[in-house]
C-alpha atoms as a PDB file:
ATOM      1  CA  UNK A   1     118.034 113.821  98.382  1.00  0.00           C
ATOM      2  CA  UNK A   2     115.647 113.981 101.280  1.00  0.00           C
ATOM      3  CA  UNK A   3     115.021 117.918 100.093  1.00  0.00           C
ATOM      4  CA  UNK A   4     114.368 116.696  96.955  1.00  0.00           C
ATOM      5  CA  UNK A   5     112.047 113.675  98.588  1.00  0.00           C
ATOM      6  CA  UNK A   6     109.646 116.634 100.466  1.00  0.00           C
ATOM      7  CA  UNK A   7     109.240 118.690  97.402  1.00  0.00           C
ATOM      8  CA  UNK A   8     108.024 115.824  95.267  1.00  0.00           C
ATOM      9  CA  UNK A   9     105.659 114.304  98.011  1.00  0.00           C
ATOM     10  CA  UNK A  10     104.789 118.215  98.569  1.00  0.00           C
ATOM     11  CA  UNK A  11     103.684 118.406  94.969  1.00  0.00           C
ATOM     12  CA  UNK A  12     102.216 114.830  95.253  1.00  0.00           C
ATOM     13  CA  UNK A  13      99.796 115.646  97.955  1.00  0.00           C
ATOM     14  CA  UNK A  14      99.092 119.396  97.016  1.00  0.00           C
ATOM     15  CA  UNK A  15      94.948 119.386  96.004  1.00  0.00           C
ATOM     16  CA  UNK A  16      94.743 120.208  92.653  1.00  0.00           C
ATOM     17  CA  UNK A  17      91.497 122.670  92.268  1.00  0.00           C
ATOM     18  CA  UNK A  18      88.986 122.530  89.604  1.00  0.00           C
ATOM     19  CA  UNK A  19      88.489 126.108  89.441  1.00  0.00           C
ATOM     20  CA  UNK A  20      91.406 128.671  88.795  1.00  0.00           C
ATOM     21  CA  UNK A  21      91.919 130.858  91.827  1.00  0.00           C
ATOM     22  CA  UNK A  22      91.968 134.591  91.419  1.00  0.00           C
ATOM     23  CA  UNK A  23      95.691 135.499  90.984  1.00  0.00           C
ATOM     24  CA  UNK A  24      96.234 136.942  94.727  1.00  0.00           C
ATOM     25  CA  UNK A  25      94.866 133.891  96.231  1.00  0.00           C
ATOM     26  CA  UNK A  26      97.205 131.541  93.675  1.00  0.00           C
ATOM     27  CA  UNK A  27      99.844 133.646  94.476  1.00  0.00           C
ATOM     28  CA  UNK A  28      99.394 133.494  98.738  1.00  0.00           C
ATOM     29  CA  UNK A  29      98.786 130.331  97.719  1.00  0.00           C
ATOM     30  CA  UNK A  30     101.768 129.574  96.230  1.00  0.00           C
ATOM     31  CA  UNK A  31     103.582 131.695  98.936  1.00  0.00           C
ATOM     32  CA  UNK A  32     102.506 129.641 101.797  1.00  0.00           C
ATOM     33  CA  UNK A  33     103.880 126.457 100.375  1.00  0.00           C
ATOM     34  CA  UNK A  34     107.269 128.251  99.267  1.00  0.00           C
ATOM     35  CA  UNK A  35     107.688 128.697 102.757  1.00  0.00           C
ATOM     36  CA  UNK A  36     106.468 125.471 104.046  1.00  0.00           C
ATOM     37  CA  UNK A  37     108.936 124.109 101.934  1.00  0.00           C
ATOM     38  CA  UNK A  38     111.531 126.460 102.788  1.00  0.00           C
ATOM     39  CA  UNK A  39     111.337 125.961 106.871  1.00  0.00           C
ATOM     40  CA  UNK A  40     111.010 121.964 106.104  1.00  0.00           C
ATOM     41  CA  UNK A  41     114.763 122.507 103.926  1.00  0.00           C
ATOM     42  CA  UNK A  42     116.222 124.784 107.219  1.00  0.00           C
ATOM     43  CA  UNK A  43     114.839 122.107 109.852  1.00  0.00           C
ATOM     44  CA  UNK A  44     116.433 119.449 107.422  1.00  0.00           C
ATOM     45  CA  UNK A  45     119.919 121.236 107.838  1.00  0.00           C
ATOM     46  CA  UNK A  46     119.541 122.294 111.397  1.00  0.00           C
ATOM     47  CA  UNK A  47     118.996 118.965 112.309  1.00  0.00           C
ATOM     48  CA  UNK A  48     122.349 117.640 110.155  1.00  0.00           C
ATOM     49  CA  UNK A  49     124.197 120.389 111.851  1.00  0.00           C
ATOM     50  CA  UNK A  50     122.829 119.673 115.427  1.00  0.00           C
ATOM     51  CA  UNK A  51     124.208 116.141 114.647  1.00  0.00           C
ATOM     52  CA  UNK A  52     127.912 116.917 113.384  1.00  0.00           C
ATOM     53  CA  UNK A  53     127.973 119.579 116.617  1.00  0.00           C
ATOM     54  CA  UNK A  54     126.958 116.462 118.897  1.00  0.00           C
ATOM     55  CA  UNK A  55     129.116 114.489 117.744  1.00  0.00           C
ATOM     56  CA  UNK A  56     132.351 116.477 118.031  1.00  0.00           C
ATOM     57  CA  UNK A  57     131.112 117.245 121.807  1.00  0.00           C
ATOM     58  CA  UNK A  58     131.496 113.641 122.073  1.00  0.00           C
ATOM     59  CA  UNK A  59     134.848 113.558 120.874  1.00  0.00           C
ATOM     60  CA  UNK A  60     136.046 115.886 122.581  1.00  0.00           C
ATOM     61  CA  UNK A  61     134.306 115.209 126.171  1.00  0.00           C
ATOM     62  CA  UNK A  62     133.159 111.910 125.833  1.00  0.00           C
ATOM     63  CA  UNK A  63     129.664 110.188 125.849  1.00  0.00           C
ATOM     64  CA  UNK A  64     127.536 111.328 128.641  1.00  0.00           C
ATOM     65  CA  UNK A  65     123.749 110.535 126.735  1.00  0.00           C
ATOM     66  CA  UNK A  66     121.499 110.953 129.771  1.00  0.00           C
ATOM     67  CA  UNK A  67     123.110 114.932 129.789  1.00  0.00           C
ATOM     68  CA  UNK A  68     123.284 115.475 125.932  1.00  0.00           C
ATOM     69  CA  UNK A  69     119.493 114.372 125.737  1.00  0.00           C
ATOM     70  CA  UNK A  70     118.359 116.637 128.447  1.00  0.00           C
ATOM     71  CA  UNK A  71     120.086 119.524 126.957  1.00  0.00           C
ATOM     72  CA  UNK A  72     118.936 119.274 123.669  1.00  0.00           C
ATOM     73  CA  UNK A  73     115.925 119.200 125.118  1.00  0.00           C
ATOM     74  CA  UNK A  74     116.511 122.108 127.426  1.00  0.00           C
ATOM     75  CA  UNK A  75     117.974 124.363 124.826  1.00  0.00           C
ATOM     76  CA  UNK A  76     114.940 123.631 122.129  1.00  0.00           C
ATOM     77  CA  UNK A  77     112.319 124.829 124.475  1.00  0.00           C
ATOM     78  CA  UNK A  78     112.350 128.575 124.052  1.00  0.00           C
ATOM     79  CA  UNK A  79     112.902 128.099 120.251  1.00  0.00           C
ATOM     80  CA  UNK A  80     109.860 126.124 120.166  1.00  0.00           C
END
């Protein structure tokens, strides 16, 4: 559902041009935003996963937040 939420506020807020673009800008265009969309729908389930993983480390070791927060934090870094 929330997949489904980005690509309708995607299309929602996309500018809609008077003039036709020439078909290799329509079509970078259109390329660009497939992707946009595309990283927005792995980040979605990255996130979800990151969540289920955190919360069988809990299980299994207990809570410890002060740690968990700093190495989620730690371990984004060179991904970022």
């Amino acid at each position: 559902m929330i997949t489904l939420g980005t690509i309708i506020c995607t299309f929602a807020s996309a500018e809609h041009l008077e003039e036709e673009p020439a078909d290799s800008e329509g079509f970078s265009s259109f390329t660009t935003w497939l992707m946009g969309i595309a990283i927005l729908t792995f980040a979605l389930f990255m996130s979800a996963r990151m969540g289920i993983y955190q919360e069988c480390l809990y299980t299994k070791h207990g809570k410890h937040p002060h740690e968990a927060l700093f190495f989620i934090h730690t371990l984004s870094l060179p991904g970022f």
